[in-house]
PDB file of N, CA and C in Angstrom:
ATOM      1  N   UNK A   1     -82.901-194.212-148.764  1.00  0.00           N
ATOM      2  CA  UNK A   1     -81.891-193.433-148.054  1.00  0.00           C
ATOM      3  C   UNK A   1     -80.792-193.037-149.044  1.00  0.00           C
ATOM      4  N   UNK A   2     -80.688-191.997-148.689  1.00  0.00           N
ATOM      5  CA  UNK A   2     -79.201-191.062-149.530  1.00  0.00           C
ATOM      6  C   UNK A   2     -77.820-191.415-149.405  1.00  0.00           C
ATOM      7  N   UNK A   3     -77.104-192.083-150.460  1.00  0.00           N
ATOM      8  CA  UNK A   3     -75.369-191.786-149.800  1.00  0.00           C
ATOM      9  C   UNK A   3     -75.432-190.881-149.594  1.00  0.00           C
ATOM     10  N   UNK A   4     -74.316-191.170-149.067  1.00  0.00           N
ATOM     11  CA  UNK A   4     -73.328-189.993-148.719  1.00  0.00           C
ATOM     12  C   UNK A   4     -72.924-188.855-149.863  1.00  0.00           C
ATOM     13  N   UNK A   5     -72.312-189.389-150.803  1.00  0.00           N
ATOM     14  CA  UNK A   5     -71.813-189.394-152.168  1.00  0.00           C
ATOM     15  C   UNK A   5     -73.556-188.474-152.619  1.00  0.00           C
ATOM     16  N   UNK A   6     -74.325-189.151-153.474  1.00  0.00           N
ATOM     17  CA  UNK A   6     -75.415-188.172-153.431  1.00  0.00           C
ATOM     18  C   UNK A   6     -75.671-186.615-152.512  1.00  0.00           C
ATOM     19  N   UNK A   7     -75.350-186.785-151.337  1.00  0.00           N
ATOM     20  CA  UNK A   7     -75.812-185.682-150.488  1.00  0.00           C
ATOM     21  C   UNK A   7     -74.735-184.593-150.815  1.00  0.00           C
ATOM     22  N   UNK A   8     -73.608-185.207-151.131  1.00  0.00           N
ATOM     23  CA  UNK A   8     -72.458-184.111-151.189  1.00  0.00           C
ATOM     24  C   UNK A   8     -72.256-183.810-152.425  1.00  0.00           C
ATOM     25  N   UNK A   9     -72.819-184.422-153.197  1.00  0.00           N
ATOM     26  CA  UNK A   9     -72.993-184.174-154.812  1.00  0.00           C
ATOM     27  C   UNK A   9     -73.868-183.118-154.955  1.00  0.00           C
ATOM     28  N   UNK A  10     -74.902-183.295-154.537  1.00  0.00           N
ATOM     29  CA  UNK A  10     -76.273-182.184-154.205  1.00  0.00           C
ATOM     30  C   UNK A  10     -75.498-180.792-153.079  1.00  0.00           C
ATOM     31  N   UNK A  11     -75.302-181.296-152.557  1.00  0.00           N
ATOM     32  CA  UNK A  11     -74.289-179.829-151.824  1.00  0.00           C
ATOM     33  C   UNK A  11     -73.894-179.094-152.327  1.00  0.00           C
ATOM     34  N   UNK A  12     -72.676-180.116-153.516  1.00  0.00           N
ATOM     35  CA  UNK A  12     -71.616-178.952-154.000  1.00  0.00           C
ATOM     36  C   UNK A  12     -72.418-178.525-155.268  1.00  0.00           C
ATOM     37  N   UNK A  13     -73.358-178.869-155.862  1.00  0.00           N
ATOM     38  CA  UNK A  13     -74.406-178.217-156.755  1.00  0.00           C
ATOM     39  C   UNK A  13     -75.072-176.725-156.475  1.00  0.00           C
ATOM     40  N   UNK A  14     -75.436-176.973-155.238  1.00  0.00           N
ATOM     41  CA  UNK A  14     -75.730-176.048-154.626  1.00  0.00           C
ATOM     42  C   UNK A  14     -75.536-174.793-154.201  1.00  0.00           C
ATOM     43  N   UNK A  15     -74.147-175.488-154.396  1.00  0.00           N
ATOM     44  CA  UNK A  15     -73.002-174.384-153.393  1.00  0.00           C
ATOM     45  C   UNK A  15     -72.408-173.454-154.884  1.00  0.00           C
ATOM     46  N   UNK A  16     -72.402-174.183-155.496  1.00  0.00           N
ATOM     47  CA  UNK A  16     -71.830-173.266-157.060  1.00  0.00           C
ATOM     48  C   UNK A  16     -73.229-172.976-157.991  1.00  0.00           C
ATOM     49  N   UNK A  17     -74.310-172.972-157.656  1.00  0.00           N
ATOM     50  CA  UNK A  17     -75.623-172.209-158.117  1.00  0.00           C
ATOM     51  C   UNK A  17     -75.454-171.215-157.060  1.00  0.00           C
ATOM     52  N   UNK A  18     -75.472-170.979-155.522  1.00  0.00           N
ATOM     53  CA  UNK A  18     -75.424-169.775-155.011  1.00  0.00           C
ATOM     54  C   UNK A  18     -74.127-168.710-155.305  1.00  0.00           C
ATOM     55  N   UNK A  19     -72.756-169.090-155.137  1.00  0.00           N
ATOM     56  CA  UNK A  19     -71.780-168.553-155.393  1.00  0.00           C
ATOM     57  C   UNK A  19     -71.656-168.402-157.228  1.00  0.00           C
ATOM     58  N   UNK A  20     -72.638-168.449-158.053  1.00  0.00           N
ATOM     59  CA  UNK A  20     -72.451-168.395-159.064  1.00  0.00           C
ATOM     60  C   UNK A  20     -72.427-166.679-159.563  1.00  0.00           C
ATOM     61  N   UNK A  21     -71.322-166.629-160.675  1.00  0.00           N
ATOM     62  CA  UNK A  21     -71.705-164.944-161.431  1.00  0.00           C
ATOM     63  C   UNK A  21     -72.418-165.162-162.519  1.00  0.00           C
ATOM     64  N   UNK A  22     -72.698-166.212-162.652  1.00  0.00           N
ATOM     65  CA  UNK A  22     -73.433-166.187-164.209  1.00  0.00           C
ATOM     66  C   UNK A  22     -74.395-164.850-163.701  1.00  0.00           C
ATOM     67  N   UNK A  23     -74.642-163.749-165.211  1.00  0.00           N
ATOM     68  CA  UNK A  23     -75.103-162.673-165.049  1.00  0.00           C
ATOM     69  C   UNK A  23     -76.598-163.240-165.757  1.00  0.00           C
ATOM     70  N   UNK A  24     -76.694-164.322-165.907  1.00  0.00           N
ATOM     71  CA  UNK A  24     -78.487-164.447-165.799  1.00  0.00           C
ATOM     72  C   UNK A  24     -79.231-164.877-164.847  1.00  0.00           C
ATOM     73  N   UNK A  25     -78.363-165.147-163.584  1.00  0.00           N
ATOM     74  CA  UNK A  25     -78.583-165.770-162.876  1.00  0.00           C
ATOM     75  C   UNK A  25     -79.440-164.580-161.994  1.00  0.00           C
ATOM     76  N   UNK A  26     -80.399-164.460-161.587  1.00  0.00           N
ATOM     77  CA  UNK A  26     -80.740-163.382-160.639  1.00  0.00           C
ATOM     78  C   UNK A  26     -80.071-163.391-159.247  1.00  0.00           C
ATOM     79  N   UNK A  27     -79.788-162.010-158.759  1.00  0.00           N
ATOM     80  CA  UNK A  27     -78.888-161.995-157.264  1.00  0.00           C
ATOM     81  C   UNK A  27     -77.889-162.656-157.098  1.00  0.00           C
ATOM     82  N   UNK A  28     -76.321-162.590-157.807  1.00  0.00           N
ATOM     83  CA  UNK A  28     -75.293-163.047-157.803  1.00  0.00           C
ATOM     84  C   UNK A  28     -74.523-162.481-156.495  1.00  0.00           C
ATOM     85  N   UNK A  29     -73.733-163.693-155.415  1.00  0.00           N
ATOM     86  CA  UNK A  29     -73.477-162.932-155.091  1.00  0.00           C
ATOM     87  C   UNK A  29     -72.654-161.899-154.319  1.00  0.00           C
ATOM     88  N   UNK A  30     -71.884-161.166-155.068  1.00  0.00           N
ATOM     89  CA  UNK A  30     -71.929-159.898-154.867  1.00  0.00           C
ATOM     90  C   UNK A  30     -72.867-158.871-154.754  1.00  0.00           C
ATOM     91  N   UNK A  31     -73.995-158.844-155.059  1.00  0.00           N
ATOM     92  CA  UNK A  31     -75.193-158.101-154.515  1.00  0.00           C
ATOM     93  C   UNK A  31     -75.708-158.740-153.681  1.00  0.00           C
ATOM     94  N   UNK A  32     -75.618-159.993-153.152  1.00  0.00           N
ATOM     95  CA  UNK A  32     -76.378-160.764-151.873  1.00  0.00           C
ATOM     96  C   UNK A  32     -75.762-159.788-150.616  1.00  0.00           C
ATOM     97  N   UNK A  33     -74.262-159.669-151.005  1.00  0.00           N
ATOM     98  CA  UNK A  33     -73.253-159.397-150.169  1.00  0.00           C
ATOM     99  C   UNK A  33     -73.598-157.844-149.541  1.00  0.00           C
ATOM    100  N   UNK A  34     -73.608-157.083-150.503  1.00  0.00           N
ATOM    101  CA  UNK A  34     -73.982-155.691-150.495  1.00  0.00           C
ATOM    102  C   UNK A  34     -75.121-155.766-149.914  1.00  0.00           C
ATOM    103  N   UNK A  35     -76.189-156.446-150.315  1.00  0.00           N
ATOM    104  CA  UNK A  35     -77.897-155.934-149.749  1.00  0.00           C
ATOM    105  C   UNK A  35     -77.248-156.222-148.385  1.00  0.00           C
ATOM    106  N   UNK A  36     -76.535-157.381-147.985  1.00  0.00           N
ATOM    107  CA  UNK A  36     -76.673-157.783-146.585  1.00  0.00           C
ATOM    108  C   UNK A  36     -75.981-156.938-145.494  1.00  0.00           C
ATOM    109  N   UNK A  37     -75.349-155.898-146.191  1.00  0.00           N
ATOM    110  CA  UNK A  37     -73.838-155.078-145.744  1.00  0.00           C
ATOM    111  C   UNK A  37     -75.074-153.858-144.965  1.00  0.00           C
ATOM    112  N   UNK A  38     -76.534-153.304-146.278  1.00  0.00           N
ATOM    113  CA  UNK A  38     -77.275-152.587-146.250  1.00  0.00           C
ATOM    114  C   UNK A  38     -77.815-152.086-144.684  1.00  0.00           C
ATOM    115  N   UNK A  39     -77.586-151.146-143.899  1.00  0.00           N
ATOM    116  CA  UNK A  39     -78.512-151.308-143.011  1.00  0.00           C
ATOM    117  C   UNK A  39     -79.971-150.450-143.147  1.00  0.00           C
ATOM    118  N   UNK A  40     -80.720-150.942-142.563  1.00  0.00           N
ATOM    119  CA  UNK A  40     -82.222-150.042-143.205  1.00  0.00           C
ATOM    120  C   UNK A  40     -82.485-149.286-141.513  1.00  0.00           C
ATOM    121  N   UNK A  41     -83.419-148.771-141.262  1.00  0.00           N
ATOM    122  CA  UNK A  41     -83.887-148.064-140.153  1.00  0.00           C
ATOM    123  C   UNK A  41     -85.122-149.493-139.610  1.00  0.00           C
ATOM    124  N   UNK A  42     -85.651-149.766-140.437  1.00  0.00           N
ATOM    125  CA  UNK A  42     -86.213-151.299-140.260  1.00  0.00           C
ATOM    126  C   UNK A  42     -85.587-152.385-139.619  1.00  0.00           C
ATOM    127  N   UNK A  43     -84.262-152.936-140.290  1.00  0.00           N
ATOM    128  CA  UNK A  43     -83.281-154.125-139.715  1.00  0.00           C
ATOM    129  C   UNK A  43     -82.872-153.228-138.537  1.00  0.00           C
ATOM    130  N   UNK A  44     -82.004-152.392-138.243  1.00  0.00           N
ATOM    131  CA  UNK A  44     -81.749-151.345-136.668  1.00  0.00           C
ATOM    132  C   UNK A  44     -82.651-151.954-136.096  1.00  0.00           C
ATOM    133  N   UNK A  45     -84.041-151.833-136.070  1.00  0.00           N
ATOM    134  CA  UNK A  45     -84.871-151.646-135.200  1.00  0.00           C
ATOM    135  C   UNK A  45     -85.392-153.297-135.178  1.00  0.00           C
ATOM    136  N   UNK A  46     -85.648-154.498-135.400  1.00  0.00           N
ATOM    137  CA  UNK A  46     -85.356-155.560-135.856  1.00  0.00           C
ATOM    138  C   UNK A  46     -83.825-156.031-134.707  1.00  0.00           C
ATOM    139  N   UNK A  47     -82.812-154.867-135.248  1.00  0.00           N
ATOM    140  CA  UNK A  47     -82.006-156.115-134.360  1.00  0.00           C
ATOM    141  C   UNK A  47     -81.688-155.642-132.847  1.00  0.00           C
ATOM    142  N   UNK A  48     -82.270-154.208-132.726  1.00  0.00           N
ATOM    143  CA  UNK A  48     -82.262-153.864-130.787  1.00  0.00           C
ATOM    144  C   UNK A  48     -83.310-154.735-130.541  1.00  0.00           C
ATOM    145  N   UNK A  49     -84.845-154.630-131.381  1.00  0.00           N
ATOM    146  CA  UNK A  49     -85.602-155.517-130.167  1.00  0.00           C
ATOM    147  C   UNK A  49     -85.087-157.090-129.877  1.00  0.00           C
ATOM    148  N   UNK A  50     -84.660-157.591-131.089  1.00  0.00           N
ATOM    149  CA  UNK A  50     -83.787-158.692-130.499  1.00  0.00           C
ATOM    150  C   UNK A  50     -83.048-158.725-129.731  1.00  0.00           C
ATOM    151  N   UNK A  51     -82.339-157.616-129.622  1.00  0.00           N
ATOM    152  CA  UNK A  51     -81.250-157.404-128.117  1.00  0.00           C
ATOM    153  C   UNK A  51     -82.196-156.820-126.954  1.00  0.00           C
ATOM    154  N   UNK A  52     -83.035-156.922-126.899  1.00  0.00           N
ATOM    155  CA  UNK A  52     -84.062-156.550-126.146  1.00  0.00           C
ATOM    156  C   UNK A  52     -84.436-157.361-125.259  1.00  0.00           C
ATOM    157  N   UNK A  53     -85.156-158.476-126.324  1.00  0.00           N
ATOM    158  CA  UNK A  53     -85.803-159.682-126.178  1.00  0.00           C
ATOM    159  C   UNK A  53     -84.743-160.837-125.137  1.00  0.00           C
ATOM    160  N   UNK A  54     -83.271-160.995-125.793  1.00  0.00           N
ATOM    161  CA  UNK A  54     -82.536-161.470-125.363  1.00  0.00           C
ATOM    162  C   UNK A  54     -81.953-161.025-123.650  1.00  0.00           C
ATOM    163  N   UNK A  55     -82.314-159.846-123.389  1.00  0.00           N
ATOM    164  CA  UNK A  55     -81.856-159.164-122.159  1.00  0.00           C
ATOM    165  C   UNK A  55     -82.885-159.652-121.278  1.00  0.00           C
ATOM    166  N   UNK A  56     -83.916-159.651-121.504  1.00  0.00           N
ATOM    167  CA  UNK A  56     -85.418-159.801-120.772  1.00  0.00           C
ATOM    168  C   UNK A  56     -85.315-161.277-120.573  1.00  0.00           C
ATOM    169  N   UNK A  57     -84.540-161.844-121.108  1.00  0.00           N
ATOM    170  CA  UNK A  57     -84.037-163.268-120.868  1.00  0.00           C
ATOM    171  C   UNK A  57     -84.877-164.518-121.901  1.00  0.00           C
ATOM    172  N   UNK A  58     -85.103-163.731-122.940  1.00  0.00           N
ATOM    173  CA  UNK A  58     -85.551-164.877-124.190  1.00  0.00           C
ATOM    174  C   UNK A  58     -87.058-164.876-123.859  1.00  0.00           C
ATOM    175  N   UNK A  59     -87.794-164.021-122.872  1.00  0.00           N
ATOM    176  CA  UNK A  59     -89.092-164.592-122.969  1.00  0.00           C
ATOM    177  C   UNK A  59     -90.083-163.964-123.908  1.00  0.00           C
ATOM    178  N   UNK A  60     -91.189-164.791-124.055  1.00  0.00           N
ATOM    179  CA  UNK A  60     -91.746-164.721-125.472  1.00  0.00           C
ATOM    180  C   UNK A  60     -93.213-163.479-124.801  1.00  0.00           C
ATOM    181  N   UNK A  61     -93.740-162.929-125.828  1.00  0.00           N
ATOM    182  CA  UNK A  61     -95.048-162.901-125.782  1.00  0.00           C
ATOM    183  C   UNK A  61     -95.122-160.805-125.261  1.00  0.00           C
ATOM    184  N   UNK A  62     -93.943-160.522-125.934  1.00  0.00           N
ATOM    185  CA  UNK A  62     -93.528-159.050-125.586  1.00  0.00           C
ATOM    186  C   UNK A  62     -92.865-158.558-126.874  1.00  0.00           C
ATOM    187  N   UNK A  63     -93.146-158.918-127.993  1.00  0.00           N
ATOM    188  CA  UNK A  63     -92.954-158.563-129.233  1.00  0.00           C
ATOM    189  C   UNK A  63     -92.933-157.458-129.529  1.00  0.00           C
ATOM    190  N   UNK A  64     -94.407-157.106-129.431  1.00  0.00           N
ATOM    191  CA  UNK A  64     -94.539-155.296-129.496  1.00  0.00           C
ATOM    192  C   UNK A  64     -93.724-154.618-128.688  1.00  0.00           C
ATOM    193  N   UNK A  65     -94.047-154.676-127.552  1.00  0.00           N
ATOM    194  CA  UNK A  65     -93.550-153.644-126.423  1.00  0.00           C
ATOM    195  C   UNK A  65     -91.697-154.034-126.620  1.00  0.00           C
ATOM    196  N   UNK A  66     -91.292-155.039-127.276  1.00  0.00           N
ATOM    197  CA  UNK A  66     -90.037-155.024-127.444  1.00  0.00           C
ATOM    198  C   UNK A  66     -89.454-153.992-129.099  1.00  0.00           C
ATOM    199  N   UNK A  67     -90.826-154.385-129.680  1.00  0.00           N
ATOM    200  CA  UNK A  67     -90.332-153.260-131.220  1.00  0.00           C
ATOM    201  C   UNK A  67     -90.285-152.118-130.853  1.00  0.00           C
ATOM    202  N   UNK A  68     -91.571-151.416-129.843  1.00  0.00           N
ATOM    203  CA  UNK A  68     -91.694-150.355-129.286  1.00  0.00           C
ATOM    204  C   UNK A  68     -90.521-149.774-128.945  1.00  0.00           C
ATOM    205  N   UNK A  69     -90.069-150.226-127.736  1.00  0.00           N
ATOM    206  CA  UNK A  69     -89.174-149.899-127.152  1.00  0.00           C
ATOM    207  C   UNK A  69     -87.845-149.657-127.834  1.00  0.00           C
ATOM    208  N   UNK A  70     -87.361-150.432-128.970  1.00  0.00           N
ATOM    209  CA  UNK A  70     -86.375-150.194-129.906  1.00  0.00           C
ATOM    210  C   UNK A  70     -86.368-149.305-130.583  1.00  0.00           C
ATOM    211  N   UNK A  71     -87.597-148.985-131.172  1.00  0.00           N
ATOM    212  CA  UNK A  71     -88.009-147.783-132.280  1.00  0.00           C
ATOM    213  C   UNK A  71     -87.581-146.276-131.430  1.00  0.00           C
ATOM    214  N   UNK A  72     -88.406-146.367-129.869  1.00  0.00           N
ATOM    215  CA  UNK A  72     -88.332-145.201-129.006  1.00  0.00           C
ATOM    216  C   UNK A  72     -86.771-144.849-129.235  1.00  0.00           C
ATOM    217  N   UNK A  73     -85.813-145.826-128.783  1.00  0.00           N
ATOM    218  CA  UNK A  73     -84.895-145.675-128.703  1.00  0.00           C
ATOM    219  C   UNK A  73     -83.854-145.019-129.564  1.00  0.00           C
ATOM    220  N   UNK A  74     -84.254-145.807-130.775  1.00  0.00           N
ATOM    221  CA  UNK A  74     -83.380-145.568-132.017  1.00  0.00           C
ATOM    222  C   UNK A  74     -83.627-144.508-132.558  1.00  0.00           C
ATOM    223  N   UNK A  75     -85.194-143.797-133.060  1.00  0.00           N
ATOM    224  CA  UNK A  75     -85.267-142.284-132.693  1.00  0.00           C
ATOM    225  C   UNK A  75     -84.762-141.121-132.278  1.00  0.00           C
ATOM    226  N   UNK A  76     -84.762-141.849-130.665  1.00  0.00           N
ATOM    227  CA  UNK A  76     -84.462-140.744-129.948  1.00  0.00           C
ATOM    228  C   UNK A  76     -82.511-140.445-130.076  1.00  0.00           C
ATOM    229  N   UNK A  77     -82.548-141.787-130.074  1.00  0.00           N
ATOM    230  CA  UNK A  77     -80.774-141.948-130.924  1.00  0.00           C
ATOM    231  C   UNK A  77     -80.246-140.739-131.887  1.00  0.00           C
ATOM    232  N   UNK A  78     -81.197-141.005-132.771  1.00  0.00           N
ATOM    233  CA  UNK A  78     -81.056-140.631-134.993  1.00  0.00           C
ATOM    234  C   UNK A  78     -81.429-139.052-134.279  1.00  0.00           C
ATOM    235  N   UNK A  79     -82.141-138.771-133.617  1.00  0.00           N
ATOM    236  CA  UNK A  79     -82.583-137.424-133.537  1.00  0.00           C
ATOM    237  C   UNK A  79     -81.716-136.251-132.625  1.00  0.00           C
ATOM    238  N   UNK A  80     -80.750-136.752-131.937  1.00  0.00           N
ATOM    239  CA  UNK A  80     -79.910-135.694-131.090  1.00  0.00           C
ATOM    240  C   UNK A  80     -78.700-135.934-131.815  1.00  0.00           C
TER     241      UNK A  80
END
């Protein structure tokens, strides 16, 4: 079993390898930040059917017909 001390040692290691600028580091970030800022026509459509999914009341097994329905939407959105 782990101290405490260990676990938070390993944390804050962690925590200053992700927040790091070292420029050899791949994906510093400030570009984590930006990609995440990014919206694509993909993530849009990704996060209505999740608001989709969530309206229909969390139930499972309507995946498609929930991407479907987002894509229709967002389309018909982007296009008028």
């Amino acid at each position: 079993m782990k101290s405490i001390f260990q676990r938070e040692t390993r944390m804050a290691s962690k925590a200053k390898t992700i927040g790091s600028t070292d420029p050899t580091q791949a994906g510093t970030a400030v570009e984590e930040s930006e990609r995440l800022l990014q919206s694509t026509p993909e993530q849009e459509i990704r996060n209505r059917a999740y608001e989709i999914y969530l309206q229909r009341g969390a139930e499972s097994g309507y995946e498609v017909e929930d991407w479907l329905q987002a894509e229709r939407e967002l389309t018909t959105k982007s296009s008028n």
